[in-house]
PDB file of N, CA and C in Angstrom:
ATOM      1  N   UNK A   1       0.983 -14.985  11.877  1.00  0.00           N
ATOM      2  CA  UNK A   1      -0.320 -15.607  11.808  1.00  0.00           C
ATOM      3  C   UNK A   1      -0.667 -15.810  10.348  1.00  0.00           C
ATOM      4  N   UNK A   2      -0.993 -17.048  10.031  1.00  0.00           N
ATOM      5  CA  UNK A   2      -1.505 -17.203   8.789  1.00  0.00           C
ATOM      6  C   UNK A   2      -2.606 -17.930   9.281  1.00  0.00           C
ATOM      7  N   UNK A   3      -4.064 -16.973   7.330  1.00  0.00           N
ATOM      8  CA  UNK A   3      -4.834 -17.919   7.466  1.00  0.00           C
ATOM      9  C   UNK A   3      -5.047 -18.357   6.023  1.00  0.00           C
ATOM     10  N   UNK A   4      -5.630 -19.543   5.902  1.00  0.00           N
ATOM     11  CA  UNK A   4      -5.832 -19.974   4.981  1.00  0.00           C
ATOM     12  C   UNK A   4      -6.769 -22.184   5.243  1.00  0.00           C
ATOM     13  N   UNK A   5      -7.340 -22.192   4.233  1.00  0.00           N
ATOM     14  CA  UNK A   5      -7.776 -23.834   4.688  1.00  0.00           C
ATOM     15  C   UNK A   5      -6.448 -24.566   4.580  1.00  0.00           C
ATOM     16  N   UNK A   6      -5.191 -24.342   4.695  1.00  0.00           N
ATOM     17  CA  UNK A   6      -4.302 -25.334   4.831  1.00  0.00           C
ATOM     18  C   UNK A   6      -3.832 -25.198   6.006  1.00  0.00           C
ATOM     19  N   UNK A   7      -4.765 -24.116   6.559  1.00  0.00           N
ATOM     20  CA  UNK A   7      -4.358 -24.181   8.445  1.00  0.00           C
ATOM     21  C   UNK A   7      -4.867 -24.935   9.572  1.00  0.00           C
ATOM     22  N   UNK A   8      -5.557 -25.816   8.469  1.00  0.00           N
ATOM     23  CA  UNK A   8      -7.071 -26.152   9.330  1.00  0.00           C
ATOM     24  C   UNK A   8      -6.491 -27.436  10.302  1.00  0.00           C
ATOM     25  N   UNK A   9      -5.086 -27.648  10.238  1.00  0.00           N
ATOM     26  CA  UNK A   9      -4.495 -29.359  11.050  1.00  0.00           C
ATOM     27  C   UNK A   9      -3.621 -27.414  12.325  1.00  0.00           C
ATOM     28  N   UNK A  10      -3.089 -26.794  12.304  1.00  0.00           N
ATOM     29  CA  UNK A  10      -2.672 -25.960  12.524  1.00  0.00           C
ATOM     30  C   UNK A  10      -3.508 -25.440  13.651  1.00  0.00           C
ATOM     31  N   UNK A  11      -2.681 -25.364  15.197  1.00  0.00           N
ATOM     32  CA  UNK A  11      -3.488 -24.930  16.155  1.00  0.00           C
ATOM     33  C   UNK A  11      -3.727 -23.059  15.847  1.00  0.00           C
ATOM     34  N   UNK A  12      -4.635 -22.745  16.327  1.00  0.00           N
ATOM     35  CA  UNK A  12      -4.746 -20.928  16.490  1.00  0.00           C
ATOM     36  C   UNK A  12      -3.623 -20.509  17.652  1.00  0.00           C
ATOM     37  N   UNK A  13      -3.511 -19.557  17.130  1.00  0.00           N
ATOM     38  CA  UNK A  13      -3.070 -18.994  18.275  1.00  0.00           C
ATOM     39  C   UNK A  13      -3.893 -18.877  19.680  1.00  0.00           C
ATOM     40  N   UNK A  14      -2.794 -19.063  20.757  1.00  0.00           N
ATOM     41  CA  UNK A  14      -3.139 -19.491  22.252  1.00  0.00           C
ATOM     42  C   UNK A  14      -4.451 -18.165  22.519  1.00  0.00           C
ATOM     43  N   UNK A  15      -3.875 -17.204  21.845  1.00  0.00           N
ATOM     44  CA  UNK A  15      -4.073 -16.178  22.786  1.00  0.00           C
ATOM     45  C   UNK A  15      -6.164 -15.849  21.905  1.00  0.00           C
ATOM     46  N   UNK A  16      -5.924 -15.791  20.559  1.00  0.00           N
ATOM     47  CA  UNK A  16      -7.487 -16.039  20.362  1.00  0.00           C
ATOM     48  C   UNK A  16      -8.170 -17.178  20.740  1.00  0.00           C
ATOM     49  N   UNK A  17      -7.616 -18.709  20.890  1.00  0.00           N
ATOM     50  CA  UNK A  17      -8.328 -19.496  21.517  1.00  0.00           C
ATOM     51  C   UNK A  17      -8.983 -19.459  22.971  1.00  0.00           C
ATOM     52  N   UNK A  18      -8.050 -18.683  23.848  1.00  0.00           N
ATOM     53  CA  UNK A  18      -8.239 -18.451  25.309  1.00  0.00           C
ATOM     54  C   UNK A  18      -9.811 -17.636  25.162  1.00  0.00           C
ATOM     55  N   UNK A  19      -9.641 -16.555  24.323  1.00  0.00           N
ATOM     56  CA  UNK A  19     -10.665 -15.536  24.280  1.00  0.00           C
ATOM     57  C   UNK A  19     -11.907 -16.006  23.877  1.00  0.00           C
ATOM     58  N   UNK A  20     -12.005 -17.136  22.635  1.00  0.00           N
ATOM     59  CA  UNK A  20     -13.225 -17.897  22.035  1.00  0.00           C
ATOM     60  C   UNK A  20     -13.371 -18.496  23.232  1.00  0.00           C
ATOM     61  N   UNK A  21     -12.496 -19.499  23.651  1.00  0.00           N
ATOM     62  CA  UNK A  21     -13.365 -20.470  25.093  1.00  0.00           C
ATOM     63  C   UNK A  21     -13.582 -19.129  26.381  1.00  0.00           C
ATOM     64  N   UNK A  22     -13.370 -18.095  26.287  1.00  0.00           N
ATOM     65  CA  UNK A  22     -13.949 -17.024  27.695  1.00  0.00           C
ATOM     66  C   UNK A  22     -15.177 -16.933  27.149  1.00  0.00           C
ATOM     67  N   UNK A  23     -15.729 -16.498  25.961  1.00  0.00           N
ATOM     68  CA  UNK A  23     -16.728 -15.792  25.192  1.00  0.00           C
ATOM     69  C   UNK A  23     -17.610 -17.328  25.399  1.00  0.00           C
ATOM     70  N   UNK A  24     -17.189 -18.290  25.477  1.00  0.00           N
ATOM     71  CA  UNK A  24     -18.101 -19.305  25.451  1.00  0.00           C
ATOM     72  C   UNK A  24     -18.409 -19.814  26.959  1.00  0.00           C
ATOM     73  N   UNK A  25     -17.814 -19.513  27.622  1.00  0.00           N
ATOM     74  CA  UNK A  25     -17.733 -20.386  28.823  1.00  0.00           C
ATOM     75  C   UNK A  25     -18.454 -19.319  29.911  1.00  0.00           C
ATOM     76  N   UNK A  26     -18.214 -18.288  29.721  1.00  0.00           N
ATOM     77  CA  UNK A  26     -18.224 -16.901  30.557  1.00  0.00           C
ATOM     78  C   UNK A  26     -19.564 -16.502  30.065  1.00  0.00           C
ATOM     79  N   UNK A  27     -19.325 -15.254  28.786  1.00  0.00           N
ATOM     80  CA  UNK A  27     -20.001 -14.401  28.440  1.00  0.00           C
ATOM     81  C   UNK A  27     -21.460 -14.791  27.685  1.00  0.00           C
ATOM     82  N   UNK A  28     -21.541 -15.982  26.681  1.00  0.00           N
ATOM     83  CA  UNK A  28     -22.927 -16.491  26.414  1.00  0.00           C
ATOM     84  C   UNK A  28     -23.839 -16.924  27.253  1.00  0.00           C
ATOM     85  N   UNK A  29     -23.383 -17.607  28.661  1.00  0.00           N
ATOM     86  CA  UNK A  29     -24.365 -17.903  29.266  1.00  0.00           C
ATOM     87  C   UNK A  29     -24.637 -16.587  30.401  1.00  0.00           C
ATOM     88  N   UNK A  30     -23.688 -15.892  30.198  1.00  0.00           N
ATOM     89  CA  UNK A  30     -24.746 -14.267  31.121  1.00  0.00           C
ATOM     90  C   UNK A  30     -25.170 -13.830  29.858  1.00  0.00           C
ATOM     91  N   UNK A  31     -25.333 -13.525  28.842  1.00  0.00           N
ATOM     92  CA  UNK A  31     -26.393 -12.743  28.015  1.00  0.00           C
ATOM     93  C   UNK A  31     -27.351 -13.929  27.743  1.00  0.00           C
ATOM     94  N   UNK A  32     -27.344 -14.767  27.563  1.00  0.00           N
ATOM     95  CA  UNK A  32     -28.515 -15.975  27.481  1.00  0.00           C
ATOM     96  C   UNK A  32     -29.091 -15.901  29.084  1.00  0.00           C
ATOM     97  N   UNK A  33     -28.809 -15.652  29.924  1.00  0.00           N
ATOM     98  CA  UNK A  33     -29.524 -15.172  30.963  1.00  0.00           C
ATOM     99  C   UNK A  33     -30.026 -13.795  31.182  1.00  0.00           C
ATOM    100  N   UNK A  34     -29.332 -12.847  30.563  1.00  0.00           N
ATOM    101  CA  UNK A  34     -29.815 -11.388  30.627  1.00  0.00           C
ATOM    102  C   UNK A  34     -31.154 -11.460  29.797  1.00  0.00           C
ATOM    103  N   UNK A  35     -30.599 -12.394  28.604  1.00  0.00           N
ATOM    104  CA  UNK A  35     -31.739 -11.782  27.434  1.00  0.00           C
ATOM    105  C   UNK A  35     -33.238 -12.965  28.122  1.00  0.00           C
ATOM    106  N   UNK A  36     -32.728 -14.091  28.319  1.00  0.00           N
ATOM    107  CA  UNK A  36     -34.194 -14.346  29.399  1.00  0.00           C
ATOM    108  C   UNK A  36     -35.006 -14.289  30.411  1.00  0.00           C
ATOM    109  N   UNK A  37     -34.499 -12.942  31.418  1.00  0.00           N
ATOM    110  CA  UNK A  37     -34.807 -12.412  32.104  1.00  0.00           C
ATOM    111  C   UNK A  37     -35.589 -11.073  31.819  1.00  0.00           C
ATOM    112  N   UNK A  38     -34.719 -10.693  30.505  1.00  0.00           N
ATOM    113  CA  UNK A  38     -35.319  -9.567  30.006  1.00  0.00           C
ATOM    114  C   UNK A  38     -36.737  -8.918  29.874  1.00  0.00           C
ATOM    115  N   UNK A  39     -37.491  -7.730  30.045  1.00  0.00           N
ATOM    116  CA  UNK A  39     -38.976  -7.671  29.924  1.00  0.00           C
ATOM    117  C   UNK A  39     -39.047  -7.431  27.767  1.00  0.00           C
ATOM    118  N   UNK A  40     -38.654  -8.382  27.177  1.00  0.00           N
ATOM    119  CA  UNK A  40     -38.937  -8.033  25.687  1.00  0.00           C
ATOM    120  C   UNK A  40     -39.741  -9.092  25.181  1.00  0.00           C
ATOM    121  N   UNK A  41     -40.381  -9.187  23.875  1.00  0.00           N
ATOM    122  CA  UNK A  41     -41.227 -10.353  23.318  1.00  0.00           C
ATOM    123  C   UNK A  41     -40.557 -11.359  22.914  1.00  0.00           C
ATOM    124  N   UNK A  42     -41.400 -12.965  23.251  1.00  0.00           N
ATOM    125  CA  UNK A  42     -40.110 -13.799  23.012  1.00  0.00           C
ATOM    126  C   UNK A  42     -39.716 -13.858  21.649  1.00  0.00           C
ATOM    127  N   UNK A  43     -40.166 -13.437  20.187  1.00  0.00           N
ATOM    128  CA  UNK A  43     -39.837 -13.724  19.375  1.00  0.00           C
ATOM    129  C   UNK A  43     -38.261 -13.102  19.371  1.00  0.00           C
ATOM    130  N   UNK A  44     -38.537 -11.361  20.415  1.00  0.00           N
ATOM    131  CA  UNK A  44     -37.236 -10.569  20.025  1.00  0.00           C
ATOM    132  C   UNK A  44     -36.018 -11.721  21.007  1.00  0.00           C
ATOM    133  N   UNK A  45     -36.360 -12.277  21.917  1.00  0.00           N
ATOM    134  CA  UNK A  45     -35.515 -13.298  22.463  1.00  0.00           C
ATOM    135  C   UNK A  45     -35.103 -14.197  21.975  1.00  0.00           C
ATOM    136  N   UNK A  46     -35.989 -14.989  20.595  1.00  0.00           N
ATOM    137  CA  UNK A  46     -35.399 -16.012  20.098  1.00  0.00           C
ATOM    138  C   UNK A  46     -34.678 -15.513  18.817  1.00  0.00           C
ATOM    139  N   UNK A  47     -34.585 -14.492  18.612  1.00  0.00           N
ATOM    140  CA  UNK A  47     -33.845 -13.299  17.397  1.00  0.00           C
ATOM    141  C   UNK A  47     -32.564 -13.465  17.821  1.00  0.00           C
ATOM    142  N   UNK A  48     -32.326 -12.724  18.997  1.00  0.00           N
ATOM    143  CA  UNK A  48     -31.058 -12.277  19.772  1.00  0.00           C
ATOM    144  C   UNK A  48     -30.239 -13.715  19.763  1.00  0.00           C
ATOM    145  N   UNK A  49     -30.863 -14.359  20.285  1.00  0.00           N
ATOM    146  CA  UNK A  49     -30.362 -16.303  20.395  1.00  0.00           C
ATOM    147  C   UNK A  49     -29.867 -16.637  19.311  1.00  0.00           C
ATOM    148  N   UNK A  50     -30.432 -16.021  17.939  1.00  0.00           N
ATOM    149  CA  UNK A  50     -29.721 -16.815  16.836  1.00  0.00           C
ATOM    150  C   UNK A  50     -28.570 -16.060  16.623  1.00  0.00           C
ATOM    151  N   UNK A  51     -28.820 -14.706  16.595  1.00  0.00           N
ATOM    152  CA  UNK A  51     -27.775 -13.881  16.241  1.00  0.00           C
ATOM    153  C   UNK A  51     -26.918 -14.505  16.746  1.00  0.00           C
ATOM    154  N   UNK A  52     -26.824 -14.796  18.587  1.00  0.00           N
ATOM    155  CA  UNK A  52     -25.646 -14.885  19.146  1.00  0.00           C
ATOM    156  C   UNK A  52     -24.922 -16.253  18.782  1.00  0.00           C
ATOM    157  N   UNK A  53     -25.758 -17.168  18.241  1.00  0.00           N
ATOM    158  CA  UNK A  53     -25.134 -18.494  18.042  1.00  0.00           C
ATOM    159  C   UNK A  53     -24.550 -18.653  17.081  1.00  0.00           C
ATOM    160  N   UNK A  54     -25.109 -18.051  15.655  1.00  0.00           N
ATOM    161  CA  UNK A  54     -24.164 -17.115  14.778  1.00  0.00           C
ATOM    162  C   UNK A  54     -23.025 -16.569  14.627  1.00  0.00           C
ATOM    163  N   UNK A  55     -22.968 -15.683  15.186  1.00  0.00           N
ATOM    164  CA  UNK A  55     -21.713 -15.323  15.980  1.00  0.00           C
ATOM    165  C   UNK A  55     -20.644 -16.157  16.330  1.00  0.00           C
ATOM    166  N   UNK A  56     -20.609 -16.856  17.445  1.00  0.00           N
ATOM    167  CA  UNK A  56     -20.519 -17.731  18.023  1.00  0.00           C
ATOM    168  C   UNK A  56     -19.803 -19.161  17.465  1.00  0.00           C
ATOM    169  N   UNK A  57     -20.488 -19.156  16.364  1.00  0.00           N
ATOM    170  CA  UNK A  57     -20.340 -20.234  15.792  1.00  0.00           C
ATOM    171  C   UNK A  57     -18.924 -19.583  14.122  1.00  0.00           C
ATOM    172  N   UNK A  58     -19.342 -18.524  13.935  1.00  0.00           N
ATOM    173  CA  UNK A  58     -18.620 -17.868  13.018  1.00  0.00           C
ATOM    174  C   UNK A  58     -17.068 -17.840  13.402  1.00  0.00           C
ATOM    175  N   UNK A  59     -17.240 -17.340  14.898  1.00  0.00           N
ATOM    176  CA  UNK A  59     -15.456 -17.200  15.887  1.00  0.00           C
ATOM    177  C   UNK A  59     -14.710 -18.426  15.398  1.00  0.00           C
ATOM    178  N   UNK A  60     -15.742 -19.866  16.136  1.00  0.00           N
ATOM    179  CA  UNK A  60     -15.323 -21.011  15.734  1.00  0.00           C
ATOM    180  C   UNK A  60     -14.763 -21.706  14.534  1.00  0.00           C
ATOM    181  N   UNK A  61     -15.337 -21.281  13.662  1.00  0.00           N
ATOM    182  CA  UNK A  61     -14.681 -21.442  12.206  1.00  0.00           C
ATOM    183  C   UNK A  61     -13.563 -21.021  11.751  1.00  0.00           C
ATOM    184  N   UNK A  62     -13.666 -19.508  12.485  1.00  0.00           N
ATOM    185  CA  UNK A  62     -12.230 -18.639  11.816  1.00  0.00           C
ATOM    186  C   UNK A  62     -11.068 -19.237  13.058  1.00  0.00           C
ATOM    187  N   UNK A  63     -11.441 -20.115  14.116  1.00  0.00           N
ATOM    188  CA  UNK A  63     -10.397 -20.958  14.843  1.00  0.00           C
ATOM    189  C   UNK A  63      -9.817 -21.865  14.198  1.00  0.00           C
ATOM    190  N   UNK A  64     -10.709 -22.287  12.776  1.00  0.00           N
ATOM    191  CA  UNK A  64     -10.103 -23.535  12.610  1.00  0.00           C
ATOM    192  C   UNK A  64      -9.299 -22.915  11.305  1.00  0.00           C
ATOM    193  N   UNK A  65      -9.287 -21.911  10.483  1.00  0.00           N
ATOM    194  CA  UNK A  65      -8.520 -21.659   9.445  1.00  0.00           C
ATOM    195  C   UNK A  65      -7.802 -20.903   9.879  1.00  0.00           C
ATOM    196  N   UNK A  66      -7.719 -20.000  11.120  1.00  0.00           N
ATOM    197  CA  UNK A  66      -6.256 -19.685  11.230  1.00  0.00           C
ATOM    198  C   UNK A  66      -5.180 -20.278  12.084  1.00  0.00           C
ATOM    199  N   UNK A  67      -3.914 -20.099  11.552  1.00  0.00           N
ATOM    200  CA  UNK A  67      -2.941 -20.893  12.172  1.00  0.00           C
ATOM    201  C   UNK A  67      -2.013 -19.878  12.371  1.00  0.00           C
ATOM    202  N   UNK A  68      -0.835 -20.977  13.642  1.00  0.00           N
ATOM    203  CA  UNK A  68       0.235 -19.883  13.782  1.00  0.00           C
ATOM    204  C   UNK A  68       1.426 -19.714  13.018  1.00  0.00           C
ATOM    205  N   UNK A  69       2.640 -19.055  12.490  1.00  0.00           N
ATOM    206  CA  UNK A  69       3.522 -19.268  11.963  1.00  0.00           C
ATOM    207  C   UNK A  69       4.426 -20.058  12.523  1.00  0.00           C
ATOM    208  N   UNK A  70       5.325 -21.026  12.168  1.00  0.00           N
ATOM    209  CA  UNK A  70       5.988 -22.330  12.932  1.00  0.00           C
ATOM    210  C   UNK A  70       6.771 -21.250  13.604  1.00  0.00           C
ATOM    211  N   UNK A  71       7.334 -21.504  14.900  1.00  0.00           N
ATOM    212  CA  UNK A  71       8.108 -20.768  15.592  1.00  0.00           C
ATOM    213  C   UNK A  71       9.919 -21.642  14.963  1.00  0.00           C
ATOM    214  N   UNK A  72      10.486 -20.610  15.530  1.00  0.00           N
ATOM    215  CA  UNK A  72      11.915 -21.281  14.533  1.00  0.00           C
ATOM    216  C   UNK A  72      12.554 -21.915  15.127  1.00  0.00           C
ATOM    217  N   UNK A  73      13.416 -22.748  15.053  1.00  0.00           N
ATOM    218  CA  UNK A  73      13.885 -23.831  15.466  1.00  0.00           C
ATOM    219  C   UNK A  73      15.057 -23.477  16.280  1.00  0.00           C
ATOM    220  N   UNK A  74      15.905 -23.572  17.209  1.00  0.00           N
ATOM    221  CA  UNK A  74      16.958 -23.388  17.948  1.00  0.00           C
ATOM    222  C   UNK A  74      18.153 -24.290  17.669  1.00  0.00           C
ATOM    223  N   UNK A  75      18.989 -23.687  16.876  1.00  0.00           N
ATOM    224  CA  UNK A  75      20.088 -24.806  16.307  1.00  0.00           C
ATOM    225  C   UNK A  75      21.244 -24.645  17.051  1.00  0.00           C
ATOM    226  N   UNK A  76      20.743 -23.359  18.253  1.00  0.00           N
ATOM    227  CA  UNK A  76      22.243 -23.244  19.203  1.00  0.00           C
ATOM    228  C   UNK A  76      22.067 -24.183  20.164  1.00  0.00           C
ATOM    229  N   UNK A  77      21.002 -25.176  19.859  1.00  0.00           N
ATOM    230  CA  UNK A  77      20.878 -26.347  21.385  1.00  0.00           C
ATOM    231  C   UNK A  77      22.498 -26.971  21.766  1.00  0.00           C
ATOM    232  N   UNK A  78      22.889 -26.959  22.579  1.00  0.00           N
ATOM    233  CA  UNK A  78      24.353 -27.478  23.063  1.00  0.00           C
ATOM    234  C   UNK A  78      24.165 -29.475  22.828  1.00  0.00           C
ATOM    235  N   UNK A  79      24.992 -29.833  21.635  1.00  0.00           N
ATOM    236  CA  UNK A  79      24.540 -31.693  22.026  1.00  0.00           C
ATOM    237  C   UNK A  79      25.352 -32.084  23.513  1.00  0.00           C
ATOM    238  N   UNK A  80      24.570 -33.149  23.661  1.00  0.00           N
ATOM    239  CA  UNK A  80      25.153 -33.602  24.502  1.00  0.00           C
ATOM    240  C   UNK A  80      25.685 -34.931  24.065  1.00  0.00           C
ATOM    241  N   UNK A  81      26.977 -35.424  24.684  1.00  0.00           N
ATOM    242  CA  UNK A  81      28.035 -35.940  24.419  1.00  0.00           C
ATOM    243  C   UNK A  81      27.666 -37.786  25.453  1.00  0.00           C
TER     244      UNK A  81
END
């Protein structure tokens, strides 16, 4: 795994991308429902909201500067004739 801004054309790895789109697809919209259901004041609700988009938005970034190491090439491929 490398990171760096020359990773930024460079997909992430499968396995943190899977987890950013769960955390997005899944888990923000049950705590954006927990926290508006919640008995707290809305300011502490619209607090929590930024934090989480924050967050959120932070994962996303570090998707785009890290990359994977090129996997290596297979030079025992058999040609075909």
């Amino acid at each position: 795994m490398k990171v760096g801004f020359d990773q930024i054309n460079v997909p992430a790895p499968l396995l943190y991308r899977r987890i950013v789109n769960a955390l997005i697809i899944i888990v923000v919209p049950a705590t954006l429902t927990l926290i508006g259901q919640a008995p707290i004041t809305p300011d502490t609700k619209v607090f929590i909201g930024e934090i989480l988009a924050y967050v959120l938005s932070l994962l996303k970034a570090i998707e785009f500067i890290l990359g994977q190491d090129p996997q290596p090439e297979d030079n025992a491929r058999p040609t075909q004739s």
